[in-house]
N, C-alpha and C. Protein backbone atom coordinates (compact mmCIF):
# COMPACT_ATOMS: atom_id res chain seq x y z
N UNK A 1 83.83 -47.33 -98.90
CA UNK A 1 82.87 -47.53 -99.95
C UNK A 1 82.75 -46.26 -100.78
N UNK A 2 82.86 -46.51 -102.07
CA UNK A 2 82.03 -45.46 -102.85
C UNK A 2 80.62 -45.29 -103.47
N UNK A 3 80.22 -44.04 -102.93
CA UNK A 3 78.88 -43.59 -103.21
C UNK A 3 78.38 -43.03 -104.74
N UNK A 4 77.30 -43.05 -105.04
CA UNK A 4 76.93 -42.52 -106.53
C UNK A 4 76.29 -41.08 -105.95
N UNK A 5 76.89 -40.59 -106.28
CA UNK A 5 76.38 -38.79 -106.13
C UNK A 5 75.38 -38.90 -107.38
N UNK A 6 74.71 -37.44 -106.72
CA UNK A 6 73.05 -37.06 -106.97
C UNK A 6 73.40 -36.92 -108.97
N UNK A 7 74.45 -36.19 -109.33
CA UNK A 7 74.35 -36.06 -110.65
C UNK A 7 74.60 -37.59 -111.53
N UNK A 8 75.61 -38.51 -110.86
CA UNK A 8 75.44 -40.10 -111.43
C UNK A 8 74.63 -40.37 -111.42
N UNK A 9 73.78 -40.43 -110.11
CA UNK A 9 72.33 -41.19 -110.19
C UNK A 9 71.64 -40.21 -111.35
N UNK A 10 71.30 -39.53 -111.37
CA UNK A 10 70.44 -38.60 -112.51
C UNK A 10 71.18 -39.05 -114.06
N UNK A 11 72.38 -39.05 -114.63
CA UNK A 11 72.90 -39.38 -115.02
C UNK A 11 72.06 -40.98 -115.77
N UNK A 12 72.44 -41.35 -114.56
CA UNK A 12 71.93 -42.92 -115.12
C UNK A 12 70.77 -43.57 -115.61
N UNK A 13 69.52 -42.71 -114.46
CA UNK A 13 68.63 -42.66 -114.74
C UNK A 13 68.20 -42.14 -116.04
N UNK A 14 68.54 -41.15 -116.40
CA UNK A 14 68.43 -40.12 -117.87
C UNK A 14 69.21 -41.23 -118.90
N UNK A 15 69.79 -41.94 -118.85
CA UNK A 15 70.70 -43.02 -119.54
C UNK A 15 69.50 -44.30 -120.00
N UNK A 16 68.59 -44.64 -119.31
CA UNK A 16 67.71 -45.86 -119.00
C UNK A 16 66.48 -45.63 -120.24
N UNK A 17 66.47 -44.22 -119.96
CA UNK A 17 64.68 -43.26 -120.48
C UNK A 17 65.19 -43.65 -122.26
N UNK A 18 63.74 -43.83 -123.37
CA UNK A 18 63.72 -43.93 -124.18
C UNK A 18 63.55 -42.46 -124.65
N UNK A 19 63.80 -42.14 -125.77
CA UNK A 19 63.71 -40.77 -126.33
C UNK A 19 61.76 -40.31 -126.15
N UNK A 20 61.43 -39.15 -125.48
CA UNK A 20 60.56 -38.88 -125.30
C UNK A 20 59.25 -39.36 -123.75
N UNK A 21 60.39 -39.94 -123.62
CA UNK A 21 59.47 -40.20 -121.92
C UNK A 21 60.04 -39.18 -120.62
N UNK A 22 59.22 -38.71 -119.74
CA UNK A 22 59.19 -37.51 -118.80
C UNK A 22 60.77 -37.76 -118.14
N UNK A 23 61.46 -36.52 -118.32
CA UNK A 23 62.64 -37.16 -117.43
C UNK A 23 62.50 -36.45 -115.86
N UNK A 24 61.17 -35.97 -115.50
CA UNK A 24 61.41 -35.18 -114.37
C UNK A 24 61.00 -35.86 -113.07
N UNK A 25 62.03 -35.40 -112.04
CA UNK A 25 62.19 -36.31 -110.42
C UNK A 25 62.22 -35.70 -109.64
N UNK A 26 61.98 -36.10 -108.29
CA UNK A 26 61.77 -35.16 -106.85
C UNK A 26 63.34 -35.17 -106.27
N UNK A 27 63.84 -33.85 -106.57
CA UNK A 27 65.40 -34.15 -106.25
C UNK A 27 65.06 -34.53 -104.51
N UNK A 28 64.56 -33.96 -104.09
CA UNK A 28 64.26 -34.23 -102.26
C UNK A 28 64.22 -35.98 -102.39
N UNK A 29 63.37 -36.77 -103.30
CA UNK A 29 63.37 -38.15 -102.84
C UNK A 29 64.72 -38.96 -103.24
N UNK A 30 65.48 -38.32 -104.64
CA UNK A 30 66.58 -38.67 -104.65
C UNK A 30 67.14 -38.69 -103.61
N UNK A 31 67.60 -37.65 -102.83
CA UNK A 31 68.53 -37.16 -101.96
C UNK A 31 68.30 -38.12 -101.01
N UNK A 32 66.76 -38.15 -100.62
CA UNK A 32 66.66 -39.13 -99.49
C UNK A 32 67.17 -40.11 -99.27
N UNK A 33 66.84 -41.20 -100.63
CA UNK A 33 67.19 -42.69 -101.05
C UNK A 33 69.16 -42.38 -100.39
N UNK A 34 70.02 -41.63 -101.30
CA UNK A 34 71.36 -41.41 -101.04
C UNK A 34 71.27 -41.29 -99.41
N UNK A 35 71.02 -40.58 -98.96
CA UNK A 35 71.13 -40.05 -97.03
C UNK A 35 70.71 -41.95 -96.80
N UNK A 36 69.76 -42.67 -97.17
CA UNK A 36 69.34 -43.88 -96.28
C UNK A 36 70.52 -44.68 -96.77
N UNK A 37 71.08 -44.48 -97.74
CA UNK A 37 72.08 -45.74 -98.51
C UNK A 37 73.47 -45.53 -97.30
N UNK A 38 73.90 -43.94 -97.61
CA UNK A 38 74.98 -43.73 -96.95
C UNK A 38 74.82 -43.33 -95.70
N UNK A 39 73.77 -43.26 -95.25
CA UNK A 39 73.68 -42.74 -93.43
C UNK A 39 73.92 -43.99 -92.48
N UNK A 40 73.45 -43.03 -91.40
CA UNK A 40 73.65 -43.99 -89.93
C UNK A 40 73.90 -43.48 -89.01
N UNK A 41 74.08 -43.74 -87.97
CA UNK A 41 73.80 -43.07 -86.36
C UNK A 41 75.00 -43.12 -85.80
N UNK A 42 75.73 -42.54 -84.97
CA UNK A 42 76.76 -42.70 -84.51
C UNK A 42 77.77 -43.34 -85.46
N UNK A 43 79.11 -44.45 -85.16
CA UNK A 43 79.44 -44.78 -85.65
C UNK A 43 78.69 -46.65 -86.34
N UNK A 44 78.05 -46.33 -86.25
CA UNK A 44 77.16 -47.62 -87.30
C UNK A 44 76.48 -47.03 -88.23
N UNK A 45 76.79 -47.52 -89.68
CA UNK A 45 76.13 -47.27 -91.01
C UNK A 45 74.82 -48.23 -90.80
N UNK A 46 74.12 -47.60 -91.45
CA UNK A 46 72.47 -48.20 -91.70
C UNK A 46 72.93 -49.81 -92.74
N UNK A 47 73.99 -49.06 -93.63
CA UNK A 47 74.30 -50.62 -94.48
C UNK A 47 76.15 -50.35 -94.95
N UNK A 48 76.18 -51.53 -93.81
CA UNK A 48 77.94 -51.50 -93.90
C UNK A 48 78.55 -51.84 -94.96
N UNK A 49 78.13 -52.83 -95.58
CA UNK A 49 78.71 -53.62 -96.40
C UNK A 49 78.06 -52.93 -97.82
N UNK A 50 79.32 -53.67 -98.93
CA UNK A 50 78.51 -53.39 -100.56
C UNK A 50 77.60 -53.44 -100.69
N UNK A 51 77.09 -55.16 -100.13
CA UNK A 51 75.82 -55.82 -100.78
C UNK A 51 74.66 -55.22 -100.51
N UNK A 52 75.04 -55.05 -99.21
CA UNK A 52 73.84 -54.10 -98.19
C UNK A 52 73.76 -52.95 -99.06
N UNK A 53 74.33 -52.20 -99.02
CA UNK A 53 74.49 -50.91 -99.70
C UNK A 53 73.84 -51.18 -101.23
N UNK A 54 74.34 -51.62 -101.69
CA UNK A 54 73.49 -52.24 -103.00
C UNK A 54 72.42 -52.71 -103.22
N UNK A 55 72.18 -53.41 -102.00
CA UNK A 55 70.65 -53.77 -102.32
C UNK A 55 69.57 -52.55 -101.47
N UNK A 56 70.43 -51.79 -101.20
CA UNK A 56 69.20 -51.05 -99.97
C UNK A 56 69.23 -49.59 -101.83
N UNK A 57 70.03 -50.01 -102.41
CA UNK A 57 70.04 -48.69 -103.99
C UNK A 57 68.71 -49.56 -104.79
N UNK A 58 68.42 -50.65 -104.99
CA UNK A 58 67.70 -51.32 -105.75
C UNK A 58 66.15 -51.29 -104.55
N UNK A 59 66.45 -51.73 -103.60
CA UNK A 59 64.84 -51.51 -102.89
C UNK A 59 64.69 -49.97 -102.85
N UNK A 60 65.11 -49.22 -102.17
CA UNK A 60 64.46 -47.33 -102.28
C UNK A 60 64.64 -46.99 -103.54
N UNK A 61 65.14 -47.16 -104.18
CA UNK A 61 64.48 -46.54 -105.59
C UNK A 61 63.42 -47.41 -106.63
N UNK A 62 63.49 -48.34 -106.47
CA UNK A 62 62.46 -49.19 -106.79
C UNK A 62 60.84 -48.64 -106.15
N UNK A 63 61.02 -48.53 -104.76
CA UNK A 63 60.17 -48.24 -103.91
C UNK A 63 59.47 -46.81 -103.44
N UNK A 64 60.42 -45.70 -104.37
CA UNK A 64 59.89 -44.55 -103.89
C UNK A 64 59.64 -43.85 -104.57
N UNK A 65 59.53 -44.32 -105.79
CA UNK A 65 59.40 -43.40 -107.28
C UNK A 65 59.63 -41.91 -107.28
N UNK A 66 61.16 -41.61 -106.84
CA UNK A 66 61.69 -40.64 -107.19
C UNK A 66 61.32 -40.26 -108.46
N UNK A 67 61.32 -40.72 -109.18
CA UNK A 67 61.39 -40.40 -110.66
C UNK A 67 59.75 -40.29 -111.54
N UNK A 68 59.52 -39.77 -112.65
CA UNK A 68 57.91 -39.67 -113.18
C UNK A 68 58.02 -41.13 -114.04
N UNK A 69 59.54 -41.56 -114.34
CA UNK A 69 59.12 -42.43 -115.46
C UNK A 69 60.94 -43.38 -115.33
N UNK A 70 60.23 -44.59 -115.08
CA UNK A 70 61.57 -45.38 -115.06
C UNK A 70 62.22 -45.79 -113.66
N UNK A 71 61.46 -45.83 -112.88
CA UNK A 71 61.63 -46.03 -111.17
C UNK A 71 62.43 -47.54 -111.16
N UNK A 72 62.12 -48.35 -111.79
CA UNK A 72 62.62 -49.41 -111.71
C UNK A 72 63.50 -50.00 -112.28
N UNK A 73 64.18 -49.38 -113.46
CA UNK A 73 64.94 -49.75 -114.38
C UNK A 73 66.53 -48.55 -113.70
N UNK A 74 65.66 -47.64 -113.18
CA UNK A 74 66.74 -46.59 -112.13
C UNK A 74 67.43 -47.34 -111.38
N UNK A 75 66.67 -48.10 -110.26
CA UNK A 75 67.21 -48.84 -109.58
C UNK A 75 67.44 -49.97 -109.35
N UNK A 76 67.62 -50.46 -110.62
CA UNK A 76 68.83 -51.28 -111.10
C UNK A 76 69.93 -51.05 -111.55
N UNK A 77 70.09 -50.05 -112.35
CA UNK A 77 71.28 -49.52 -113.08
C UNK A 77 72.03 -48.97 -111.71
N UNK A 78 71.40 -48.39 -110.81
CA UNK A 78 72.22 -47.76 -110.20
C UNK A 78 72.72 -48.99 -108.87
N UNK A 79 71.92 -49.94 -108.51
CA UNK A 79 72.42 -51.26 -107.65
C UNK A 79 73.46 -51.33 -108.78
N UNK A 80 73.43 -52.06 -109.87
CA UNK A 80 74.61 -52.66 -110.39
C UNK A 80 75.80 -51.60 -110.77
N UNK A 81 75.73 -50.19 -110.94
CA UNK A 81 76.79 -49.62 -111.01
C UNK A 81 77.40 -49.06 -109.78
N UNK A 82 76.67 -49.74 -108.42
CA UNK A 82 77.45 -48.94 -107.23
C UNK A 82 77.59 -50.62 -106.94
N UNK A 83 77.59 -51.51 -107.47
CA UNK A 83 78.45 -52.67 -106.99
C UNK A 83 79.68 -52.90 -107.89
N UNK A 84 79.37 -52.88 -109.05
CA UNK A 84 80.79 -52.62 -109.65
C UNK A 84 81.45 -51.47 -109.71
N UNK A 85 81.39 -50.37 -108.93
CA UNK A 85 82.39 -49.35 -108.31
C UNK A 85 83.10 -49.84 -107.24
N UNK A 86 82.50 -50.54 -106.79
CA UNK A 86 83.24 -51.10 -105.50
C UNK A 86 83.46 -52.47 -105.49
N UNK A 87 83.76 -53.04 -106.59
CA UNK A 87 84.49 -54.13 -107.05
C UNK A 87 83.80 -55.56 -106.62
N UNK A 88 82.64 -55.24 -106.88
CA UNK A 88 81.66 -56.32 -106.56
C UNK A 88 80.46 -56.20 -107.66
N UNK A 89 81.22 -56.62 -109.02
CA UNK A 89 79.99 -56.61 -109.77
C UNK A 89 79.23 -57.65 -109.92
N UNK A 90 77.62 -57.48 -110.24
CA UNK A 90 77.15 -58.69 -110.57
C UNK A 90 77.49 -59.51 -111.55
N UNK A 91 76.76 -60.77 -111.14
CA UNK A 91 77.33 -62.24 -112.04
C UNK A 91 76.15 -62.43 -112.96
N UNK A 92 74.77 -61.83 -113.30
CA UNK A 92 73.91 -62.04 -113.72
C UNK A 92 73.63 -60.75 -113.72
N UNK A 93 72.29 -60.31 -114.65
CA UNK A 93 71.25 -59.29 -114.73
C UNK A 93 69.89 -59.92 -113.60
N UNK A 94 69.85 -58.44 -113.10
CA UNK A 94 68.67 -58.70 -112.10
C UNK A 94 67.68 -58.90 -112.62
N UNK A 95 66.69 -59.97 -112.31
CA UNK A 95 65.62 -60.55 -112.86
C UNK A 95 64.24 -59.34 -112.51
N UNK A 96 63.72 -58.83 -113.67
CA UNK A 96 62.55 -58.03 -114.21
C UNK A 96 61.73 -58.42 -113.11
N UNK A 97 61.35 -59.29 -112.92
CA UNK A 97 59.94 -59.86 -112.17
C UNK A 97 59.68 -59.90 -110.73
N UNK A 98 62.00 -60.20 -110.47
CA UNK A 98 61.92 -60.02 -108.93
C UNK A 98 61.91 -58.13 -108.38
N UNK A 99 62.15 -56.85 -109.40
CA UNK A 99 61.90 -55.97 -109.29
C UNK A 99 60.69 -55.35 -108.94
N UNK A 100 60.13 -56.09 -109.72
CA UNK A 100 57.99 -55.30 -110.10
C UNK A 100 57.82 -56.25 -108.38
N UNK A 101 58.60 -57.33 -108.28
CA UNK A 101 58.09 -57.57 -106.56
C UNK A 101 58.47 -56.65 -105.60
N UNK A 102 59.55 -56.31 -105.71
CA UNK A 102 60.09 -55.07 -104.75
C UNK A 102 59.48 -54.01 -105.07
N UNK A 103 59.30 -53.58 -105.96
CA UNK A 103 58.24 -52.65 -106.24
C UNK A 103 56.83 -52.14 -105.74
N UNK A 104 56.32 -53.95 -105.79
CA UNK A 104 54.76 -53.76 -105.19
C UNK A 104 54.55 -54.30 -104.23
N UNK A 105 55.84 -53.82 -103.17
CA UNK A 105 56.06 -54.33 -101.83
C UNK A 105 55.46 -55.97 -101.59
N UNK A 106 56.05 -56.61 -102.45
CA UNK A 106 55.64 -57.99 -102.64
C UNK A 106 57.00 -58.54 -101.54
N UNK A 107 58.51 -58.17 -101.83
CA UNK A 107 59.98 -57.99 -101.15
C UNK A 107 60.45 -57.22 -100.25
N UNK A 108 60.58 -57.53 -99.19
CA UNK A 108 61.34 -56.71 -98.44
C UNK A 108 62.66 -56.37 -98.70
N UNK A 109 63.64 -55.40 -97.94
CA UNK A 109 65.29 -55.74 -98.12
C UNK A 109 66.06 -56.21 -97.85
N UNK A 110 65.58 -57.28 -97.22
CA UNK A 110 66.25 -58.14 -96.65
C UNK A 110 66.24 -58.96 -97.56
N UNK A 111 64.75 -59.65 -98.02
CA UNK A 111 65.09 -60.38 -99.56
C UNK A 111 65.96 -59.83 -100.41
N UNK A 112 65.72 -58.89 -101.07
CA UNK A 112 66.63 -57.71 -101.87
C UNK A 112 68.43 -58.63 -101.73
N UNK A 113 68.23 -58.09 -100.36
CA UNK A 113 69.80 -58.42 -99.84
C UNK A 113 70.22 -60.05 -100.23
N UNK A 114 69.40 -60.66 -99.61
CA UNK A 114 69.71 -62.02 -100.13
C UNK A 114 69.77 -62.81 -101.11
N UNK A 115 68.89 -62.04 -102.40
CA UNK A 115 68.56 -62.26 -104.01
C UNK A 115 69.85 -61.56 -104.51
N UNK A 116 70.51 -60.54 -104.05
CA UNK A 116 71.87 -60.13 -104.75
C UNK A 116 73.19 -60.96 -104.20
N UNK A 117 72.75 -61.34 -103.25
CA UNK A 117 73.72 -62.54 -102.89
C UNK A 117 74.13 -63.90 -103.57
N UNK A 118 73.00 -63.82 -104.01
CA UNK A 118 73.12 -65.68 -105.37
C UNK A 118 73.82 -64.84 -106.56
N UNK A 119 73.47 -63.92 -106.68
CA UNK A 119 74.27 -63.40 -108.05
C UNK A 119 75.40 -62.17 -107.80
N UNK A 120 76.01 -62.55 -107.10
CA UNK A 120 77.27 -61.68 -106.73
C UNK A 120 78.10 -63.06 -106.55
N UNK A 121 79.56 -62.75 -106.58
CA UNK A 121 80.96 -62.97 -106.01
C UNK A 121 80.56 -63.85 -104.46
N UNK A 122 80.66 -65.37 -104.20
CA UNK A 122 80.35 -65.70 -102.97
C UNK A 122 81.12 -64.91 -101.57
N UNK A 123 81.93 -64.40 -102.16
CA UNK A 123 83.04 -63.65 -101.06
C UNK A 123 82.33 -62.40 -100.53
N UNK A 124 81.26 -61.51 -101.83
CA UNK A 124 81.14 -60.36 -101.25
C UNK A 124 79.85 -60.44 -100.44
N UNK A 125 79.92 -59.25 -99.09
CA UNK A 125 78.84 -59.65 -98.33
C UNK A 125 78.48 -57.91 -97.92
């Protein structure tokens, strides 16, 4: 799998922001979100697969407001550009409404996981 390093994600995020809104973030919570995406214990990853991996980029950054401004629009751009790095892009735009749910811990990631599943490639898992 390929990962989005700390300057893509910043990158992207800074990509999202309208001219004049705060671009400043807790590089420590960045970093974190990356360590939970790509970590794991021994030889088991926390999230083996794309989807997993993708949806665990859209719940922690949604969820941890790394960022002063744009937490949610972050982590989307960056779910959908670390699924089409790894050749699993989405088939749709992620729906606004099911975000502000993951957001206000309305979703778990397991939903997450299973809501990127209707709109992905039936193959990828």
């Amino acid at each position: 799998m390929l990962y989005l390093t700390f300057d893509e994600i910043v990158d992207l995020h800074l990509s999202i922001l309208d001219p004049g809104q705060p671009t400043g973030f807790d590089e420590h919570q960045v970093r974190s979100v990356m360590g939970i995406v790509e970590g794991g214990t021994f030889d088991q990853r926390f999230h083996p697969t794309v989807l997993r991996a993708g949806a665990a980029y859209l719940f922690y950054f949604a969820r941890n407001h790394s960022f002063d401004e744009g937490n949610k629009q972050t982590a989307v751009i960056t779910c959908a550009t670390f699924m089409d790095l790894n050749g699993s892009p989405l088939l749709s735009e992620i729906d606004p409404d099911f975000v502000v749910d993951v957001a206000t811990g309305l979703k778990n990631k397991e939903l997450v996981f299973e809501y990127l599943r209707t709109i992905t490639d039936p193959v990828t898992d």
